[in-house]
Protein backbone atom coordinates (compact mmCIF):
# COMPACT_ATOMS: atom_id res chain seq x y z
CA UNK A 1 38.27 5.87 -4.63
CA UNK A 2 39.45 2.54 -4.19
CA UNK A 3 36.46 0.70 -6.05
CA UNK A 4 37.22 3.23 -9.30
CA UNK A 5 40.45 2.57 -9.15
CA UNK A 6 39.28 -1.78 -8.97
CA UNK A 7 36.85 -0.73 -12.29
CA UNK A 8 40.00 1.31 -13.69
CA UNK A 9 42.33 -2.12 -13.16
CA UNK A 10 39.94 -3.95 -14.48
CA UNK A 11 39.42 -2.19 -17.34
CA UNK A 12 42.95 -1.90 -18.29
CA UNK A 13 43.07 -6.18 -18.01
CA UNK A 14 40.27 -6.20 -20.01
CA UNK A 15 41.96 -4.54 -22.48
CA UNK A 16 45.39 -6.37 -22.39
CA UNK A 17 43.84 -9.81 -23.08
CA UNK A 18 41.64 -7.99 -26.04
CA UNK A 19 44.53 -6.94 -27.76
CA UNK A 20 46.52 -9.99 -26.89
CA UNK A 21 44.10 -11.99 -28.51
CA UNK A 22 43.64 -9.76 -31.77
CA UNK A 23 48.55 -9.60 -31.45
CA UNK A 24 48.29 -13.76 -31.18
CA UNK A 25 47.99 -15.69 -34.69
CA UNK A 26 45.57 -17.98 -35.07
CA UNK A 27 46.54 -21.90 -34.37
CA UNK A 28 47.56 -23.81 -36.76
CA UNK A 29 46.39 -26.96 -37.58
CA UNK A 30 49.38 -30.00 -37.00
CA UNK A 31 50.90 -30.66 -39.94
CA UNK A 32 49.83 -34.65 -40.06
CA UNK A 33 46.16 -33.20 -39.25
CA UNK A 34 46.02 -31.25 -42.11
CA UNK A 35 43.86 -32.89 -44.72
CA UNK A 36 42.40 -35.21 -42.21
CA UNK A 37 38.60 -33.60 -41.94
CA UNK A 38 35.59 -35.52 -42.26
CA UNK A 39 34.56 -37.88 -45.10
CA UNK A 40 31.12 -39.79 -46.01
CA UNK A 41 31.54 -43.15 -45.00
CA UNK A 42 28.83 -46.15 -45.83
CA UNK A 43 28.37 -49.32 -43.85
CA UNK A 44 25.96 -51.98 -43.25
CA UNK A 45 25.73 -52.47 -39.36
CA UNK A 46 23.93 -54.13 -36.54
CA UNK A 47 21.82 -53.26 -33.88
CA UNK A 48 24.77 -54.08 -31.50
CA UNK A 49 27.32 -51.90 -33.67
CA UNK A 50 25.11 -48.88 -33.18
CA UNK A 51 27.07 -48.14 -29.66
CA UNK A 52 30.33 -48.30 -31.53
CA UNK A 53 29.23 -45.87 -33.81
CA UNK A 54 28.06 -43.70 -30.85
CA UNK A 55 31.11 -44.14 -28.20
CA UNK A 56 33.35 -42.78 -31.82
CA UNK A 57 31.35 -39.73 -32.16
CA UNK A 58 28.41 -40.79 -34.47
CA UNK A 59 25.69 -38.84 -34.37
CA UNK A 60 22.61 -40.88 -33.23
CA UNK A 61 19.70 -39.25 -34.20
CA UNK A 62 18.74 -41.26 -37.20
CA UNK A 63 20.97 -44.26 -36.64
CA UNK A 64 18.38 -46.22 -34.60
CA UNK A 65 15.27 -46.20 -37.43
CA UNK A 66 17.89 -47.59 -40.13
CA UNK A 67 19.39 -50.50 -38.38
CA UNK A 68 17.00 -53.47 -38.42
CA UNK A 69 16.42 -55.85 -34.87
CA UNK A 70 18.14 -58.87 -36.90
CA UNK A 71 19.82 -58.33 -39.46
CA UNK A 72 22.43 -55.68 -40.87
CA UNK A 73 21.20 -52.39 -41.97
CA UNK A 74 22.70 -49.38 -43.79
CA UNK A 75 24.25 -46.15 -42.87
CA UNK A 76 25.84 -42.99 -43.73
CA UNK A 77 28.55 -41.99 -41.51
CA UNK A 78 30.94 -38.75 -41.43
CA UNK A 79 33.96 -39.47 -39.84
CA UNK A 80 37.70 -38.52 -39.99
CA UNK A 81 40.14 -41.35 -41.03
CA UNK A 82 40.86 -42.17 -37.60
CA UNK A 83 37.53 -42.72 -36.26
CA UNK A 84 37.02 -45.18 -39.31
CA UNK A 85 40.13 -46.74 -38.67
CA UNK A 86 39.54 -47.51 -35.32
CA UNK A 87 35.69 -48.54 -36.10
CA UNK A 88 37.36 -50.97 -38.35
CA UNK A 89 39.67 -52.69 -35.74
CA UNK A 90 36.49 -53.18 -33.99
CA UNK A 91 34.59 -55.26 -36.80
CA UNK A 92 32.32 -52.33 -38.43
CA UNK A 93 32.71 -52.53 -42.06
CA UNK A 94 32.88 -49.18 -44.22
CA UNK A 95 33.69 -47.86 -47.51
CA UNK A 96 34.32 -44.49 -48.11
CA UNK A 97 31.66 -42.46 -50.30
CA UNK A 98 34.39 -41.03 -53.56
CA UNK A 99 33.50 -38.19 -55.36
CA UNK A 100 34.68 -38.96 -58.70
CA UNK A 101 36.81 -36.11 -60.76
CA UNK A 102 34.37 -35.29 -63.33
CA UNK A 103 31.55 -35.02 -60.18
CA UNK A 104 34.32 -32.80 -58.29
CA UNK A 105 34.54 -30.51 -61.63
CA UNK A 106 30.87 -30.27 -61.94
CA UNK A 107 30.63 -29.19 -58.40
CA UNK A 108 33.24 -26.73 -58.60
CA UNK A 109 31.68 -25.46 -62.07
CA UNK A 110 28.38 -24.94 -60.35
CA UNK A 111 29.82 -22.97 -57.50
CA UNK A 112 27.68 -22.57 -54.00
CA UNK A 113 24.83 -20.36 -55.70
CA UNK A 114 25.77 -17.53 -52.90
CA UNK A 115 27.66 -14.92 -54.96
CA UNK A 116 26.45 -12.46 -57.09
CA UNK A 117 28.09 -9.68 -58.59
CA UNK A 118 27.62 -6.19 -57.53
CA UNK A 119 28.13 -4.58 -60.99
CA UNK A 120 27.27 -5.69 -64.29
CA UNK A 121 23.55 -6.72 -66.16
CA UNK A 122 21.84 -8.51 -63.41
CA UNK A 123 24.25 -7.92 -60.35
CA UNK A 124 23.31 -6.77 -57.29
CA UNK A 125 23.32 -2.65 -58.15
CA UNK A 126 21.16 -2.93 -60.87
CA UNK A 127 18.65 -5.54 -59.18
CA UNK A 128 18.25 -2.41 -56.17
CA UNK A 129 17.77 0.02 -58.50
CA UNK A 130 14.90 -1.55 -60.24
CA UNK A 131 13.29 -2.74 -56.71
CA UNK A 132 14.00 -5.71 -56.64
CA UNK A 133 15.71 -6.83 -53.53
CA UNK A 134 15.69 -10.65 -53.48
């Protein structure tokens, strides 16, 4: 009886932090965070920069077979204003990668190639009616 009645208990906690989790609204961001997500930064850097770039977050992977023994060498970084910010208080030079408004229209004009409509000539109903399911 007593080990039911542990299952039963735990069951019923379970349950409480399910539907306090589904009751609680999602976190919202800080207001001054808002807007501050990652952007394509360039620089030209050397070997002895690299652990900069690391100890802020950098990815790695590909940083080594860019940057030259002597010498400065090119990179593409994503970072969020801050990390550049402080990279450039420690001597790294970058330059943030712009979109420019007629590229940002162009993008948005050419949408993310994943929707397709379920009605109308070509959409998805018609395209599974004739067999074809790609």
């Amino acid at each position: 009886m007593t080990r039911a009645v542990r299952s039963g208990g735990a069951v019923v906690a379970l349950a409480a932090l399910l539907l306090e989790g589904l009751a609680t609204p999602p976190a919202q961001p800080a207001a001054d965070a808002v807007g501050d997500g990652l952007s394509v930064w360039t620089a030209q850097v050397t070997k002895d920069q690299i652990l900069l770039l690391l100890r802020a977050g950098v990815d790695g992977t590909e940083l080594g077979r860019q940057v030259p023994d002597k010498g400065t060498g090119p990179v593409e970084l994503y970072l969020t204003a801050e990390q550049a910010a402080r990279l450039r208080g420690k001597g790294v030079r970058l330059a943030e990668k712009k979109v420019s408004a007629q590229g940002r229209d162009r993008l948005k004009a050419a949408g993310d190639g994943v929707f397709r409509p379920y009605s109308g000539e070509g959409g998805l109903k018609q395209r599974l009616a004739d067999g074809v399911v790609s």
